[in-house]
Protein backbone atom coordinates (compact mmCIF):
# COMPACT_ATOMS: atom_id res chain seq x y z
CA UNK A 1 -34.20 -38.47 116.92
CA UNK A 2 -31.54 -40.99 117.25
CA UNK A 3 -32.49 -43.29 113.95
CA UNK A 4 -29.95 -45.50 111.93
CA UNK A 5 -28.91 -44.19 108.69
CA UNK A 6 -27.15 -45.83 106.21
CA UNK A 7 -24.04 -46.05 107.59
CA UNK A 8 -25.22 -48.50 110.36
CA UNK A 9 -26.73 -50.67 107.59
CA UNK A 10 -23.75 -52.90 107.74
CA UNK A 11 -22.49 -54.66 104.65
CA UNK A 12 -23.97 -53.56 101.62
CA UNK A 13 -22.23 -55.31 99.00
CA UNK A 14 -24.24 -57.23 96.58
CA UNK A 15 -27.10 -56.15 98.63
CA UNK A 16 -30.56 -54.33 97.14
CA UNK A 17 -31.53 -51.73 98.76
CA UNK A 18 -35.21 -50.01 98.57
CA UNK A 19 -35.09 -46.00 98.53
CA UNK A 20 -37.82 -44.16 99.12
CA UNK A 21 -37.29 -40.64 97.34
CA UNK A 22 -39.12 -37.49 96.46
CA UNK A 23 -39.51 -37.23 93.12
CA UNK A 24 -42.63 -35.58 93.08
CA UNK A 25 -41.18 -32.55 90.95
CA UNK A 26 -42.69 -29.59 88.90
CA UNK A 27 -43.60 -31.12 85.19
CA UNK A 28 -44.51 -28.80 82.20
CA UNK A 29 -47.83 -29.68 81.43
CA UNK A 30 -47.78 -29.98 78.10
CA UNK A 31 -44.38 -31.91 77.81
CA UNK A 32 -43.93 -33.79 80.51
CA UNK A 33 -40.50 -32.38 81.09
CA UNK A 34 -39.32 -31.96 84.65
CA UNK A 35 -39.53 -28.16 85.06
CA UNK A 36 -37.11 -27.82 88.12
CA UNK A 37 -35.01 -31.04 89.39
CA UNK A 38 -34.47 -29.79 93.09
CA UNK A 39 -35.54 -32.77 94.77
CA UNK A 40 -33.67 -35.14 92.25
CA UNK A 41 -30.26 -33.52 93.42
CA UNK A 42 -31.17 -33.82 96.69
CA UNK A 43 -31.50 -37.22 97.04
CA UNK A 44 -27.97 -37.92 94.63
CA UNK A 45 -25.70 -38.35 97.79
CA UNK A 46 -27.73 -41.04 99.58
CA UNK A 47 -27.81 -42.62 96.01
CA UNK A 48 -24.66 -42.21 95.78
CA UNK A 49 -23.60 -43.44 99.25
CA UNK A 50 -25.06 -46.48 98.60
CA UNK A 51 -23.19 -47.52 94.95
CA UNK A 52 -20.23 -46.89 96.38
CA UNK A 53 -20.55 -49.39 99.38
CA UNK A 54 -21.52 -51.95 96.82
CA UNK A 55 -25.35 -51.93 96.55
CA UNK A 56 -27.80 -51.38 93.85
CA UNK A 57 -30.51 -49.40 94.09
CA UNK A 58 -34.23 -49.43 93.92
CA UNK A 59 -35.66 -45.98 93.99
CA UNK A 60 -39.66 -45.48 94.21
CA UNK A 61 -41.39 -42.17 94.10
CA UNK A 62 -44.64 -40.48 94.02
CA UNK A 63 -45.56 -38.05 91.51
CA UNK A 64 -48.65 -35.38 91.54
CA UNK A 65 -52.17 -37.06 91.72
CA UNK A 66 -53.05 -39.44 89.48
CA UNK A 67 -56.29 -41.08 91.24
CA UNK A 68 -57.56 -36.93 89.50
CA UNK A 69 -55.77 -36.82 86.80
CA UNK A 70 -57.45 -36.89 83.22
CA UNK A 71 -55.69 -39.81 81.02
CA UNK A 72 -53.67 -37.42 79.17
CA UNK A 73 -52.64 -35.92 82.48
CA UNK A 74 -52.00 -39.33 83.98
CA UNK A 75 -49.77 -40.40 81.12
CA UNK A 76 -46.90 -37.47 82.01
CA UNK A 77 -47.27 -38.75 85.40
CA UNK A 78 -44.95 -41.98 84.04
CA UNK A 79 -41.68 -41.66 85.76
CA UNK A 80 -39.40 -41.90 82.14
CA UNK A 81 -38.38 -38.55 81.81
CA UNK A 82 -38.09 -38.43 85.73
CA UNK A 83 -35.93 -41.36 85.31
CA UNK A 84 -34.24 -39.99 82.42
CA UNK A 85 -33.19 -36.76 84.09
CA UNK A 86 -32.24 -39.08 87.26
CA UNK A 87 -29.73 -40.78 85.14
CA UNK A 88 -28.14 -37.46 84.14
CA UNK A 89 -27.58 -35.76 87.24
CA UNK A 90 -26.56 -39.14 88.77
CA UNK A 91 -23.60 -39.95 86.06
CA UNK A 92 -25.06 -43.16 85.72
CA UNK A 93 -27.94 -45.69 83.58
CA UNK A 94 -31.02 -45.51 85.70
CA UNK A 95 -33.26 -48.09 84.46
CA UNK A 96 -37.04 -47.70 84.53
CA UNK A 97 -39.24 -50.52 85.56
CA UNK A 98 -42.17 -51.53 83.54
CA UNK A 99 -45.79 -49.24 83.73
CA UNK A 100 -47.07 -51.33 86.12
CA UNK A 101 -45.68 -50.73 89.92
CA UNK A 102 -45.64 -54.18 91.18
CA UNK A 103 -45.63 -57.50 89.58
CA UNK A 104 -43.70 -59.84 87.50
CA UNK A 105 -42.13 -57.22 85.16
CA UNK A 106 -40.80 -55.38 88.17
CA UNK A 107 -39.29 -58.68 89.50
CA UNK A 108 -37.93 -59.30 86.16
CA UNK A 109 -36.59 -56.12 86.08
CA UNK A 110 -34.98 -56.11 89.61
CA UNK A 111 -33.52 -59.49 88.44
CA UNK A 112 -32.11 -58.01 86.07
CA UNK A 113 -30.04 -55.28 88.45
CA UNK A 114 -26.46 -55.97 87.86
CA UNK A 115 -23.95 -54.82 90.75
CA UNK A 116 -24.34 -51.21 91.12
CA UNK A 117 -27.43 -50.62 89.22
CA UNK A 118 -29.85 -48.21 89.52
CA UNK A 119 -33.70 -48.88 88.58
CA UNK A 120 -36.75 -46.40 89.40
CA UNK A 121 -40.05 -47.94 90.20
CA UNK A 122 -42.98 -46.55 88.45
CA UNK A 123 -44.97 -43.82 89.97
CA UNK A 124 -46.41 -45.58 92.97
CA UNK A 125 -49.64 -43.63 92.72
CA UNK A 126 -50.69 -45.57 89.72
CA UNK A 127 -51.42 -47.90 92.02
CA UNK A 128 -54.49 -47.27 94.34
CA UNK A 129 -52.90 -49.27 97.24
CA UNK A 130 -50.36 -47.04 98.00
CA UNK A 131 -52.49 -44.33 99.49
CA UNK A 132 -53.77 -47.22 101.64
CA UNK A 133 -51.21 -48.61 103.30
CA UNK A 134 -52.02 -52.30 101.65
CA UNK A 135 -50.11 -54.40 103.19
CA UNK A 136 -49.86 -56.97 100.02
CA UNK A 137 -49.39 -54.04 97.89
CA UNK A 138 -46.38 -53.25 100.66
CA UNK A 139 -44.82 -57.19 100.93
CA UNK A 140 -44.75 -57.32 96.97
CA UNK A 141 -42.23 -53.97 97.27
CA UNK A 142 -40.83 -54.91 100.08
CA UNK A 143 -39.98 -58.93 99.09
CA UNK A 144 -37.19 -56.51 96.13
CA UNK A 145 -35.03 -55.68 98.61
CA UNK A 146 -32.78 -56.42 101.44
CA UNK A 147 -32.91 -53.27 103.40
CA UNK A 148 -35.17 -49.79 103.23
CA UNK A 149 -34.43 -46.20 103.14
CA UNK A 150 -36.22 -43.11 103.57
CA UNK A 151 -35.10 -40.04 102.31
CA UNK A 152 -37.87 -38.78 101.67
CA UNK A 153 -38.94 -36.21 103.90
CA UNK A 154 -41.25 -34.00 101.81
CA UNK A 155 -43.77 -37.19 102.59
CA UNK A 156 -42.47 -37.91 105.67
CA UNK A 157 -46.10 -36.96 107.22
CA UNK A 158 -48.16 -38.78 104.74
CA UNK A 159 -48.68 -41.79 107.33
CA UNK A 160 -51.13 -43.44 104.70
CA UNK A 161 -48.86 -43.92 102.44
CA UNK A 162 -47.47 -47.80 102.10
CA UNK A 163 -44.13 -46.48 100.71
CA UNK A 164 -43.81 -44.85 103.74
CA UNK A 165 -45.26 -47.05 106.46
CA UNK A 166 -46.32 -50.40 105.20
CA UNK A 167 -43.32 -51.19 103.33
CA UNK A 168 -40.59 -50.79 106.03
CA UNK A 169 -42.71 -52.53 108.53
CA UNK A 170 -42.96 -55.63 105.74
CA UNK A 171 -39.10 -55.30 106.31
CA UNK A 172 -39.31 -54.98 109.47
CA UNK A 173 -41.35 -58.53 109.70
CA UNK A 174 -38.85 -60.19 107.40
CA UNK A 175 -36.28 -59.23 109.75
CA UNK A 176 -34.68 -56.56 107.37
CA UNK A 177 -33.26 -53.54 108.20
CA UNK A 178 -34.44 -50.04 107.99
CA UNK A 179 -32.71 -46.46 108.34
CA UNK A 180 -32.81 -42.93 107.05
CA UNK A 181 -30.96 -41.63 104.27
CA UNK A 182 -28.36 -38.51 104.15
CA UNK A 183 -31.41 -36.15 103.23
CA UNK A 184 -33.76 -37.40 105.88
CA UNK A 185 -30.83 -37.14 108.53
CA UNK A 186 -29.77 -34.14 107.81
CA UNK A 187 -33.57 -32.61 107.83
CA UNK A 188 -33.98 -33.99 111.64
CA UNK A 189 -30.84 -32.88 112.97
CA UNK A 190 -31.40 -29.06 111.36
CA UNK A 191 -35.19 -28.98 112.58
CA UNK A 192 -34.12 -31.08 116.17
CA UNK A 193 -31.87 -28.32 116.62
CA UNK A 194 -33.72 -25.44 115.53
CA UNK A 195 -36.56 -26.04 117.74
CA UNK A 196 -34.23 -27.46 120.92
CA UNK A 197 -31.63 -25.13 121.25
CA UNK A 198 -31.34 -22.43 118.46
CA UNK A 199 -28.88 -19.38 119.02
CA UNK A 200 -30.98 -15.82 119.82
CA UNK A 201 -31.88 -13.90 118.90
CA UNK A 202 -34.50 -15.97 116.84
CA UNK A 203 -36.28 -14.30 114.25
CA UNK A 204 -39.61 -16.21 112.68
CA UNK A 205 -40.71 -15.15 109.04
CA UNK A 206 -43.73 -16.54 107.96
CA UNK A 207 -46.26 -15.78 104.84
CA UNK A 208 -48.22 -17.42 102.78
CA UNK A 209 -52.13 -17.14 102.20
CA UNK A 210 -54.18 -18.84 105.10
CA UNK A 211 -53.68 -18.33 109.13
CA UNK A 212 -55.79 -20.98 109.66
CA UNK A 213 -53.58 -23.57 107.75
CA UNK A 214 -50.37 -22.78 109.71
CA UNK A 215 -51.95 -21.33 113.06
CA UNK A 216 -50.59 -24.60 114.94
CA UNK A 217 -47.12 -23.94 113.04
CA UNK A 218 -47.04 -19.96 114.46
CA UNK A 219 -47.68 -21.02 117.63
CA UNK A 220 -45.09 -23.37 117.86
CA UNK A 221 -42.49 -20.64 116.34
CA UNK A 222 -43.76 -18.13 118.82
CA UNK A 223 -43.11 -20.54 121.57
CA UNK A 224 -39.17 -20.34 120.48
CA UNK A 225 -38.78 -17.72 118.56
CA UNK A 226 -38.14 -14.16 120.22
CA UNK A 227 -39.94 -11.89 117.18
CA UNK A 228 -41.93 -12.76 113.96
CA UNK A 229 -42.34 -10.83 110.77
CA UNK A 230 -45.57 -11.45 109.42
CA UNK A 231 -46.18 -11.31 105.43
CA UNK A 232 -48.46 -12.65 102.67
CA UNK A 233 -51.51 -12.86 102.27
CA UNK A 234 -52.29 -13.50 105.84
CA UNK A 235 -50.81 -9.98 106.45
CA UNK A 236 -54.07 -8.85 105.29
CA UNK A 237 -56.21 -11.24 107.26
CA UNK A 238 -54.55 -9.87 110.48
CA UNK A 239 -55.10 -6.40 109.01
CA UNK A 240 -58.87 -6.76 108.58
CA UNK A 241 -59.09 -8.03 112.15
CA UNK A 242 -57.66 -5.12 113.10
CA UNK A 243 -59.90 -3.14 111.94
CA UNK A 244 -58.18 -1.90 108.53
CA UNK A 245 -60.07 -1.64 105.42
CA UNK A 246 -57.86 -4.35 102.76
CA UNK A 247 -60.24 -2.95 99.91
CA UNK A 248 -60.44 -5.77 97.25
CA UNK A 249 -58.32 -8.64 98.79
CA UNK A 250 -60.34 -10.95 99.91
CA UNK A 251 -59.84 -12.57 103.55
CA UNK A 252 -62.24 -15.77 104.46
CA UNK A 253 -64.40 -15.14 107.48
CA UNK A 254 -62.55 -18.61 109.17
CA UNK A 255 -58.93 -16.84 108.80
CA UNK A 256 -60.62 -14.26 110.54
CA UNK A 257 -61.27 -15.85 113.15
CA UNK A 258 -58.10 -18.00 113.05
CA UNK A 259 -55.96 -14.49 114.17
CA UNK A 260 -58.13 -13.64 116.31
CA UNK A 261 -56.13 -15.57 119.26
CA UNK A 262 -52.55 -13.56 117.45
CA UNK A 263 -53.76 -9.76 117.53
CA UNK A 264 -51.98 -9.20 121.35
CA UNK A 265 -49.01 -10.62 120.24
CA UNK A 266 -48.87 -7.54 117.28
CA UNK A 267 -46.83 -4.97 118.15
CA UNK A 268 -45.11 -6.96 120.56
CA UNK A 269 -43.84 -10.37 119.51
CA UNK A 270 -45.49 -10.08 116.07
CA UNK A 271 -44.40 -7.42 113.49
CA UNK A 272 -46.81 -6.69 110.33
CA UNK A 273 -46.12 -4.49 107.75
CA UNK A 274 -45.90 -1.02 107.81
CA UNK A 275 -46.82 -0.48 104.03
CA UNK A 276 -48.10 -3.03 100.75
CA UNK A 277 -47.82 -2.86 97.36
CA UNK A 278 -51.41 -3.53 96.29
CA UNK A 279 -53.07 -4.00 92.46
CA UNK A 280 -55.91 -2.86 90.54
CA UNK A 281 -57.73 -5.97 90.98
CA UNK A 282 -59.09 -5.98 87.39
CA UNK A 283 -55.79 -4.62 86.28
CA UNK A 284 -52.64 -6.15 87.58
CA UNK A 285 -50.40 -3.55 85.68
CA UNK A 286 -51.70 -0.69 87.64
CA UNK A 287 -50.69 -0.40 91.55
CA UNK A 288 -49.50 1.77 94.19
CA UNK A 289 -47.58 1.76 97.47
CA UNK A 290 -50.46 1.65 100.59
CA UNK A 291 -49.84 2.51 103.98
CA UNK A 292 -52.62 1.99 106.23
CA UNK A 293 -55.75 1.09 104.24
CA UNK A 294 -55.89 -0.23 100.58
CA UNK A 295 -58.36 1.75 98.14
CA UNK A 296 -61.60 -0.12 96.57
CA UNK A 297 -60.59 -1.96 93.49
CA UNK A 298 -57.25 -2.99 94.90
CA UNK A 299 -55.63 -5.79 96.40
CA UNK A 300 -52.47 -6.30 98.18
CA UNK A 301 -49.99 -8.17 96.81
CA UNK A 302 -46.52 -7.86 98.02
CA UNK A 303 -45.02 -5.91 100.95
CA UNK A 304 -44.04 -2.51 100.54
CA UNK A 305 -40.90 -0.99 100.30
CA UNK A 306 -40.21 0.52 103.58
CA UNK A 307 -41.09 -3.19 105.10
CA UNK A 308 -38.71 -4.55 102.71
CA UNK A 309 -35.79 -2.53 104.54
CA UNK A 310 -37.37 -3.35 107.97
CA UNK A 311 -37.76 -6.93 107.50
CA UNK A 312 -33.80 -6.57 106.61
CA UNK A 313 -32.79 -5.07 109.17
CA UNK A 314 -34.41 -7.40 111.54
CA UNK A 315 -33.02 -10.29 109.67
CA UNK A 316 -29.48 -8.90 109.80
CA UNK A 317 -29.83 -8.75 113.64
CA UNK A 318 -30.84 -12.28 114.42
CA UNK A 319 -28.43 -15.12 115.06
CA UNK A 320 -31.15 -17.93 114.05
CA UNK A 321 -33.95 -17.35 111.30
CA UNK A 322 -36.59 -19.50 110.26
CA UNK A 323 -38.35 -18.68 106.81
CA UNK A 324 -41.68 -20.09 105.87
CA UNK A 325 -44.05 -18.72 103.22
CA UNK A 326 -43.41 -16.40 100.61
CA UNK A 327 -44.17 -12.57 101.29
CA UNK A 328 -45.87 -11.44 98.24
CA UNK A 329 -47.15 -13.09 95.29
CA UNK A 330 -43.27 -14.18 93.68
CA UNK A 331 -44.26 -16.18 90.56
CA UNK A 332 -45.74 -12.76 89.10
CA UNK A 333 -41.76 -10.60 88.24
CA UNK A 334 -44.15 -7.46 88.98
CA UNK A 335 -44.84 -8.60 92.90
CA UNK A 336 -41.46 -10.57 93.84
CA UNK A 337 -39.95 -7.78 95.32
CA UNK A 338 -40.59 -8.39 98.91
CA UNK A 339 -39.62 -12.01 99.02
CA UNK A 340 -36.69 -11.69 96.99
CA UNK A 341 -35.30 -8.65 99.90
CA UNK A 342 -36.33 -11.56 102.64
CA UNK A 343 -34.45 -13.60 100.45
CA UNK A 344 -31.57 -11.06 99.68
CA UNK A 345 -31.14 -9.96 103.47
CA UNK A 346 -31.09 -14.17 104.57
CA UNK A 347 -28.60 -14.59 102.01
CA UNK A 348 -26.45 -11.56 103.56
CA UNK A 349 -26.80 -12.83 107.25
CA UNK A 350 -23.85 -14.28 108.92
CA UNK A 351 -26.48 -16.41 111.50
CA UNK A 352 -28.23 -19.65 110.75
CA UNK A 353 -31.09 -19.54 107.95
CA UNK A 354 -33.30 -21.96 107.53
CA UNK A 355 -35.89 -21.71 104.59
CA UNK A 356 -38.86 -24.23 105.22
CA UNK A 357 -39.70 -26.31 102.00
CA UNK A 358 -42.46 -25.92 99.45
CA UNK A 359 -43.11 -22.56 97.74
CA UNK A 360 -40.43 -20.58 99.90
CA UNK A 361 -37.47 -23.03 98.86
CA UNK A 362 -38.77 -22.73 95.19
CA UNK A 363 -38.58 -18.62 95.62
CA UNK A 364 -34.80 -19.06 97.05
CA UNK A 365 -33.72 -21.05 94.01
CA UNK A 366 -35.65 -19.07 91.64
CA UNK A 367 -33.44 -16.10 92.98
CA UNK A 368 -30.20 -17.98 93.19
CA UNK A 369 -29.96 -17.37 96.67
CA UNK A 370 -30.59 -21.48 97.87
CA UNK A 371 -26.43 -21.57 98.15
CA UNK A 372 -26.41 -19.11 100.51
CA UNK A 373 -28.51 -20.55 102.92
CA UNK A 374 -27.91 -22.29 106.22
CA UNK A 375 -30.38 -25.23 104.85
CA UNK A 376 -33.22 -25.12 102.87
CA UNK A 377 -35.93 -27.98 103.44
CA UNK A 378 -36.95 -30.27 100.91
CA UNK A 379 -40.06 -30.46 102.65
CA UNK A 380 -43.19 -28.38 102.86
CA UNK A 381 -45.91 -30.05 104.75
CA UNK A 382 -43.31 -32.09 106.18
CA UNK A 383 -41.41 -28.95 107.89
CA UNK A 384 -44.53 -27.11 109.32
CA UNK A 385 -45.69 -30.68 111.00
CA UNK A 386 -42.32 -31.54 112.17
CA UNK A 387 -41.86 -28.77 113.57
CA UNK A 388 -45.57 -28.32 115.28
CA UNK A 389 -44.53 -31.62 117.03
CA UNK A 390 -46.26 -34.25 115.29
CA UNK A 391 -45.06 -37.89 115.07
CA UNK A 392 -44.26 -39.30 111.84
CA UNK A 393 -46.05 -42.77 111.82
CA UNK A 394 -42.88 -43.17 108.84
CA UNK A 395 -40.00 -42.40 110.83
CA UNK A 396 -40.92 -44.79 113.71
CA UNK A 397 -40.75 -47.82 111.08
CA UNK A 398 -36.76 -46.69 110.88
CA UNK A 399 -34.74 -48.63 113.58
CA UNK A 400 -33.19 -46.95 116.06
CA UNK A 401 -29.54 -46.64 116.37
């Protein structure tokens, strides 16, 4: 996807320039505090980029759901400590705007930019526009600036968004320009690849809980990939179809019916576990190895040993492997075994790894394996529909080269 980036943007000294980020990070709920500031670092070398061609920058950024969010929930929405803990990875002030998101303090405020500044919009959720693509709501944000970028691409596929899609076309209409920043650029160019012309052999992991949520994204890995490993929760969806008693874990009658179309590919193209840690369901601390069925009272909640060392194995083999999903259920220490082998063996390949966004990056960091790895998407949502083939109503507001 041939877009401009910010190095076709021309001369950007003196200029402002609108970046949409992804600061919609992990907060302790209590505090407020940002909990893990992934996203924050990944969007310091567009930031960057841009001081040091002479621009200031205007940063905006969703953060959780405030339209659902009780008052004392909404009020550690506010972007300070988000703005605070900008400031400190950057090296540099980052001023916060005023509560509201648009409006005269915001103008005052972007006034007030010197030469190299750095000011953070407030959480554009608190405004109910935003998730409407309002296009008044979008000219007030984009009348700031004198040219947009996205680097954002954990929202890349929310096309309702006016950050996203009414704002650069508001540029677009003023005759502004519009590109992608370093993040964005780099996430096309890994995914374009991966899914045009990725060295085999190609190995697919994918967990996670539901089939049904991500049965367009297996389809499109089994169209390029030459094996999958299968783990989960949805390993035990595909094991009840099969006929296997899963005991207590519970599998929805719809993700049933969701692998129903994947059972000929098992055994084949499609490799499930060959054993599961499981728990006492009304007592975590108790469990046992399963192969074949799980007992009454217990649920599976990792994969088992032996499938630790096969997964590995099949890893170390591959040239090109793409990781989505966690294997077992990582935020308990107790059940992180199994994704932090997939992690271990990924980290120990010598091919290209690619770890697809959301809960699976957050495992590889938690490990302190993220280093290791080929690339690891800032993007959940955004990977699986990116990579299913969906058009990003975003990215075609961004000029092309």
């Amino acid at each position: 996807m041939a877009k401009k980036t910010i190095a076709e943007l021309g001369d950007l000294k003196g200029k402002r320039v609108l970046v949409r980020v992804d600061f919609n990070v992990p907060l302790d709920k209590k505090t407020g505090a940002v909990k893990n500031d992934r996203r924050i670092r990944a969007a310091l070398p567009t930031v960057k980029a841009l001081l040091r061609a002479g621009a200031s920058v205007i940063a905006m950024s969703h953060l959780g759901r405030p339209e659902k969010a009780t008052p004392e929930e909404r009020a550690n929405l506010k972007l300070d400590k988000v703005a605070a803990r900008f400031g400190e990875l950057l090296g540099a002030p980052v001023a916060k705007a005023a509560d509201e998101v648009v409006g005269p303090g915001v103008e005052a405020a972007v006034k007030a930019l010197p030469a190299g500044g750095v000011l953070l919009l407030e959480n554009l959720r608190f405004d109910p526009r935003e998730q409407k693509n309002d296009p008044a709501f979008a000219a007030a944000i984009a009348g700031l600036a004198d040219a947009y970028v996205n680097d954002a691409f954990g929202t890349c596929h929310n096309d309702k968004d006016a950050s996203m899609v009414a704002v650069p076309a508001a540029l677009k209409a003023a005759g502004k320009p519009r590109a992608v920043g370093l993040l964005v650029a780099k996430e096309l160019e890994i995914i374009d690849g991966l899914m045009g012309a990725p060295k085999s052999p190609v190995l697919g992991i994918m967990g996670g809980a539901k089939v049904s949520d991500k049965i367009a994204f297996i389809n499109a890995l089994l169209a390029k990939v030459d094996h999958l490993l299968v783990g989960g929760k949805m390993t035990y969806t595909f094991l009840k179809a099969r006929g296997v008693d899963v005991g207590g874990t519970r599998v929805a009658d719809e993700e049933l019916t969701a692998a129903q179309p994947l059972l000929g590919f098992v055994g084949s193209k499609i490799t499930l576990p060959v054993d599961y840690l499981a728990a006492k369901s009304d007592d975590l601390s108790q469990t046992l190895v399963c192969e074949g069925s799980i007992p009454a009272g217990y649920e599976g909640v990792d994969i088992g040993p032996k499938t630790v060392a096969l997964f590995a194995q099949k890893i170390g083999s591959a040239n090109t492997v793409i990781w989505n999903g966690p294997v077992g259920w990582f935020e308990q220490p107790a059940f992180a075994g199994g994704t932090k082998g997939v992690a271990q063996a990924m980290a120990d390949s010598k091919g290209v790894t690619v770890v697809g966004g959301g809960e699976t990056a957050e495992a590889v960091e938690q490990f302190g394996f993220a280093e290791q790895m080929t690339h690891v998407s800032t993007g959940g949502g955004a990977f699986l529909a990116y990579v299913e083939g969906k058009k990003f109503a975003s990215l075609a507001q961004i000029d092309e080269k």
